[in-house]
N, C-alpha and C. Protein backbone atom coordinates (compact mmCIF):
# COMPACT_ATOMS: atom_id res chain seq x y z
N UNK A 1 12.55 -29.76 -3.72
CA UNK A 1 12.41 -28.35 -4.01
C UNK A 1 11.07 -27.84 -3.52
N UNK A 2 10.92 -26.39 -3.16
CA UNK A 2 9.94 -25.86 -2.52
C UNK A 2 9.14 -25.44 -3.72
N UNK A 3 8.13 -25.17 -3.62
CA UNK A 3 6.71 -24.72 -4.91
C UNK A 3 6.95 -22.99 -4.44
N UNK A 4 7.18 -22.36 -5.47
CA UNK A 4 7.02 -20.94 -4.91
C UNK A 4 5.81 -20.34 -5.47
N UNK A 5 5.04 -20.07 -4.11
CA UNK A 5 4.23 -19.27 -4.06
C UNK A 5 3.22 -18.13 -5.26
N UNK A 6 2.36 -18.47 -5.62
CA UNK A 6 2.11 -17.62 -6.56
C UNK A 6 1.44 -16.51 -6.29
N UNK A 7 2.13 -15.06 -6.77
CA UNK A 7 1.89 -13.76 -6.39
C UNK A 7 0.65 -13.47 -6.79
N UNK A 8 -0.26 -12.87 -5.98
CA UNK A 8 -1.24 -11.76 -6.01
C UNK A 8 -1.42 -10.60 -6.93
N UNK A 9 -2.02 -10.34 -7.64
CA UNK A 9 -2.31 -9.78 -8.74
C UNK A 9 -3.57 -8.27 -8.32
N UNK A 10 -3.17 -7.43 -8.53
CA UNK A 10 -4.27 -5.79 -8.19
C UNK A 10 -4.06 -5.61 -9.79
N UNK A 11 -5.48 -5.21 -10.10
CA UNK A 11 -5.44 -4.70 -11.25
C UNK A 11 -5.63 -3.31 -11.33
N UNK A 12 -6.03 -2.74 -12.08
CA UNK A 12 -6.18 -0.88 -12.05
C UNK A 12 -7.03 -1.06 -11.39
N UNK A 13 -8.40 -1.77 -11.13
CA UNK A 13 -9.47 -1.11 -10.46
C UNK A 13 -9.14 -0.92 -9.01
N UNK A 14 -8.62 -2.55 -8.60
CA UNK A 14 -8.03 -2.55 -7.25
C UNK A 14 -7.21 -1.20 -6.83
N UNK A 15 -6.24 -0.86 -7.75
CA UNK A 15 -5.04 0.36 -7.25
C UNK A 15 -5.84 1.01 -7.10
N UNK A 16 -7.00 1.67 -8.00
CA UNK A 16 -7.74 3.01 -7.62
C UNK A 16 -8.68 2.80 -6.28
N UNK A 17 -9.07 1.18 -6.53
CA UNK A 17 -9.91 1.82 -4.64
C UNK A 17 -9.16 1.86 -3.76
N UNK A 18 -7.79 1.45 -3.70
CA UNK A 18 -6.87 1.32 -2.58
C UNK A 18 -6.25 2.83 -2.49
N UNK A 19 -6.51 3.31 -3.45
CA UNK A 19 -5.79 5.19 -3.71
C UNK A 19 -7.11 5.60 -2.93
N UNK A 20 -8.48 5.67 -3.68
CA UNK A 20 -9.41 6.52 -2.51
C UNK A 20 -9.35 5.61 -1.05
N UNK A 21 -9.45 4.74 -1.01
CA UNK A 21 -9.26 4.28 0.38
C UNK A 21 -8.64 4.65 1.13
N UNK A 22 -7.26 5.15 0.54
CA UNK A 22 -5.97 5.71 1.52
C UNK A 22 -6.61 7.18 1.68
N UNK A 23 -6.86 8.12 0.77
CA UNK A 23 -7.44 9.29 -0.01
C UNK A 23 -8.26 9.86 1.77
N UNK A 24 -9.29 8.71 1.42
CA UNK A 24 -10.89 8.85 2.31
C UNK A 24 -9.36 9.23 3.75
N UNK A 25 -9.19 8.27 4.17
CA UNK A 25 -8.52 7.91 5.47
C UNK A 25 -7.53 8.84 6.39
N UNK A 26 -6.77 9.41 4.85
CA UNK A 26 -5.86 10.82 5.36
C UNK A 26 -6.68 11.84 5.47
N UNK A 27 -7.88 11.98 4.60
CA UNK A 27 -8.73 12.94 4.88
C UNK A 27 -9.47 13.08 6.55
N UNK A 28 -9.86 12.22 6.92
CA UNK A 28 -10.52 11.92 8.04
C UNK A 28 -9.28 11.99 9.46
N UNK A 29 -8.01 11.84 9.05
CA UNK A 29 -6.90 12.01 9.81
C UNK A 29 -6.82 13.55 10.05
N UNK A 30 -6.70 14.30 8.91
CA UNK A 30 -6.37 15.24 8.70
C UNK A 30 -7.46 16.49 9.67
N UNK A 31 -8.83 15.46 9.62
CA UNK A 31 -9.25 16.33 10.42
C UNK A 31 -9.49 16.22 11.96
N UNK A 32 -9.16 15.26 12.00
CA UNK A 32 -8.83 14.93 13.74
C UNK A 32 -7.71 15.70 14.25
N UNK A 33 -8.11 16.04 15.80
CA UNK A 33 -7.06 17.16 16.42
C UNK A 33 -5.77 16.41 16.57
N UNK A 34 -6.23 15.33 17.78
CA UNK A 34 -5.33 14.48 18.25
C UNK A 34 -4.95 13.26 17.99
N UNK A 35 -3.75 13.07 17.18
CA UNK A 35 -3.70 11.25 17.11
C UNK A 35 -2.86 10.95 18.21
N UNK A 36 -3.10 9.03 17.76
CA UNK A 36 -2.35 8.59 19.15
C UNK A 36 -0.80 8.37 18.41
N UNK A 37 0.08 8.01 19.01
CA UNK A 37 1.64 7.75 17.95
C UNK A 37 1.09 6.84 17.21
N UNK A 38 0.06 5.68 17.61
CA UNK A 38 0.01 4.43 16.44
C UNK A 38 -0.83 5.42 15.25
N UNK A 39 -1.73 6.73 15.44
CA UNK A 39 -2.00 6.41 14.18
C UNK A 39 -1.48 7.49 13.80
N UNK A 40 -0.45 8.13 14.23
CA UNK A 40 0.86 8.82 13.47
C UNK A 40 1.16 8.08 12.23
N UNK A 41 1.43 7.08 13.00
CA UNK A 41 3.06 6.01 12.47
C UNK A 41 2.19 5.43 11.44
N UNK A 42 0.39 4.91 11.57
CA UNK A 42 -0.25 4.65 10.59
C UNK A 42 -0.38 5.86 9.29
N UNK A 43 -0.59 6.88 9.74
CA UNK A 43 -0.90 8.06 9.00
C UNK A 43 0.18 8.30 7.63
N UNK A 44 1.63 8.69 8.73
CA UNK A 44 2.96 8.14 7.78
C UNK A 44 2.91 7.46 6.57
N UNK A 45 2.76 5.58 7.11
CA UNK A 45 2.63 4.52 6.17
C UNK A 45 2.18 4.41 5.16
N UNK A 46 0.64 5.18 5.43
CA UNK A 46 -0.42 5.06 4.31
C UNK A 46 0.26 6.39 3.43
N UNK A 47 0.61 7.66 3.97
CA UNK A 47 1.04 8.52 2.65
C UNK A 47 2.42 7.73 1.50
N UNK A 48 3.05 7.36 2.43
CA UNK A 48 4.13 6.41 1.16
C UNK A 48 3.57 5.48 0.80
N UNK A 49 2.62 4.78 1.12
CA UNK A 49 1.94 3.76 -0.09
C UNK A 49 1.30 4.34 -0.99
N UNK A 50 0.53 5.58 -0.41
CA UNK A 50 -0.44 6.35 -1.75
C UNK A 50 0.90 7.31 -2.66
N UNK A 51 1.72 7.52 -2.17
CA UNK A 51 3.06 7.93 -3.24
C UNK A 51 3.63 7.08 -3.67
N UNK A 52 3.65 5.64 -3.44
CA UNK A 52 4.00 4.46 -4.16
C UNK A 52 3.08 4.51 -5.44
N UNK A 53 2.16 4.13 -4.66
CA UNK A 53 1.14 3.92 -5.88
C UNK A 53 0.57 5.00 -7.39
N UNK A 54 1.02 6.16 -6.95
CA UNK A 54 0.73 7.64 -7.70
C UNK A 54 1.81 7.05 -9.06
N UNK A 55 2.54 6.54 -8.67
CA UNK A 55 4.15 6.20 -10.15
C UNK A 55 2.97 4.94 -11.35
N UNK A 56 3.15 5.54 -12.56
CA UNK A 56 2.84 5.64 -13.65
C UNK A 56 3.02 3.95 -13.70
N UNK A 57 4.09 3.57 -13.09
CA UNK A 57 4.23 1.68 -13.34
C UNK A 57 2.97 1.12 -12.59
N UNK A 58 2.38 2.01 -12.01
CA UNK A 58 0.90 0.97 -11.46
C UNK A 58 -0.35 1.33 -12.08
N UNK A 59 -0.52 2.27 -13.14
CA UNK A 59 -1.66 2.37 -13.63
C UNK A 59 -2.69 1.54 -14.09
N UNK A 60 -1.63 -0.24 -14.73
CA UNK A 60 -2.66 -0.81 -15.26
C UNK A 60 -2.65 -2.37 -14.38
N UNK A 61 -2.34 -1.83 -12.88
CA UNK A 61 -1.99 -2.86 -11.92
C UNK A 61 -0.92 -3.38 -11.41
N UNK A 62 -0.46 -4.17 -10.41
CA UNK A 62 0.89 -4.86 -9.97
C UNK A 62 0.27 -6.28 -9.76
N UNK A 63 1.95 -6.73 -9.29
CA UNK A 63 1.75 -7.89 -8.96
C UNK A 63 2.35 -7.82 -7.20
N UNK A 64 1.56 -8.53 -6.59
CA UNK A 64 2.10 -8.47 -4.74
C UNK A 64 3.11 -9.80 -4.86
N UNK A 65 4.23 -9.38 -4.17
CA UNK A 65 5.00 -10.66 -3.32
C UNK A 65 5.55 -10.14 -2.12
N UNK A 66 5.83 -11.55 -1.35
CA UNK A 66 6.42 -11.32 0.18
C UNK A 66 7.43 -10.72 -0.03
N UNK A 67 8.42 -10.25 0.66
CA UNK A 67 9.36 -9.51 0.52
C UNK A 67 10.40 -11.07 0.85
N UNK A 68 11.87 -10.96 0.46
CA UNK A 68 12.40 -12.25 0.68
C UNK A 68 13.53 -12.29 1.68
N UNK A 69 13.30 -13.24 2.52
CA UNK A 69 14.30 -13.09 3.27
C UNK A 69 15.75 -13.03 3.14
N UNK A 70 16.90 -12.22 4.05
CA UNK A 70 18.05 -12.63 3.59
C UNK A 70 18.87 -13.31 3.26
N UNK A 71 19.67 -13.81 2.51
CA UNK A 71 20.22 -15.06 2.05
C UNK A 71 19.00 -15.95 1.28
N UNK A 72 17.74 -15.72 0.62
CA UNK A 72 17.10 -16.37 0.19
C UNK A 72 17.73 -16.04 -1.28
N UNK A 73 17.18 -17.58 -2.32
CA UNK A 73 17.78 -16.77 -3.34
C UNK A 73 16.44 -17.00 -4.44
């Protein structure tokens, strides 16, 4: 049998610097004229993680895992 992996742990403090982090980043996007498509497609990404993260189930932290492959069980 395989050892599974033990998940990564953000606590509130982590979520909140990772919220201004995203915060700082769209700001600084926002004021640039021209992006390139990569930092479109970055720009995108980071607003649905900072709307991930805005939901009330992360206030007092998460836990990270890989996402699992198909047919894994």
């Amino acid at each position: 049998m395989s050892e599974t992996p033990t998940a990564a742990h953000l606590g509130a403090e982590e979520v909140l610097a990772l919220k201004f982090a995203a915060h700082r980043q769209l700001s600084r996007w926002a004021n640039k004229p021209g992006l390139s498509a990569h930092q479109r497609a970055q720009r995108a990404a980071l607003k649905r993680a900072v709307q991930t993260l805005q939901d009330k189930a992360f206030a007092h932290g998460c836990e990270l895992r890989a996402p699992r492959a198909q047919g894994e069980q």
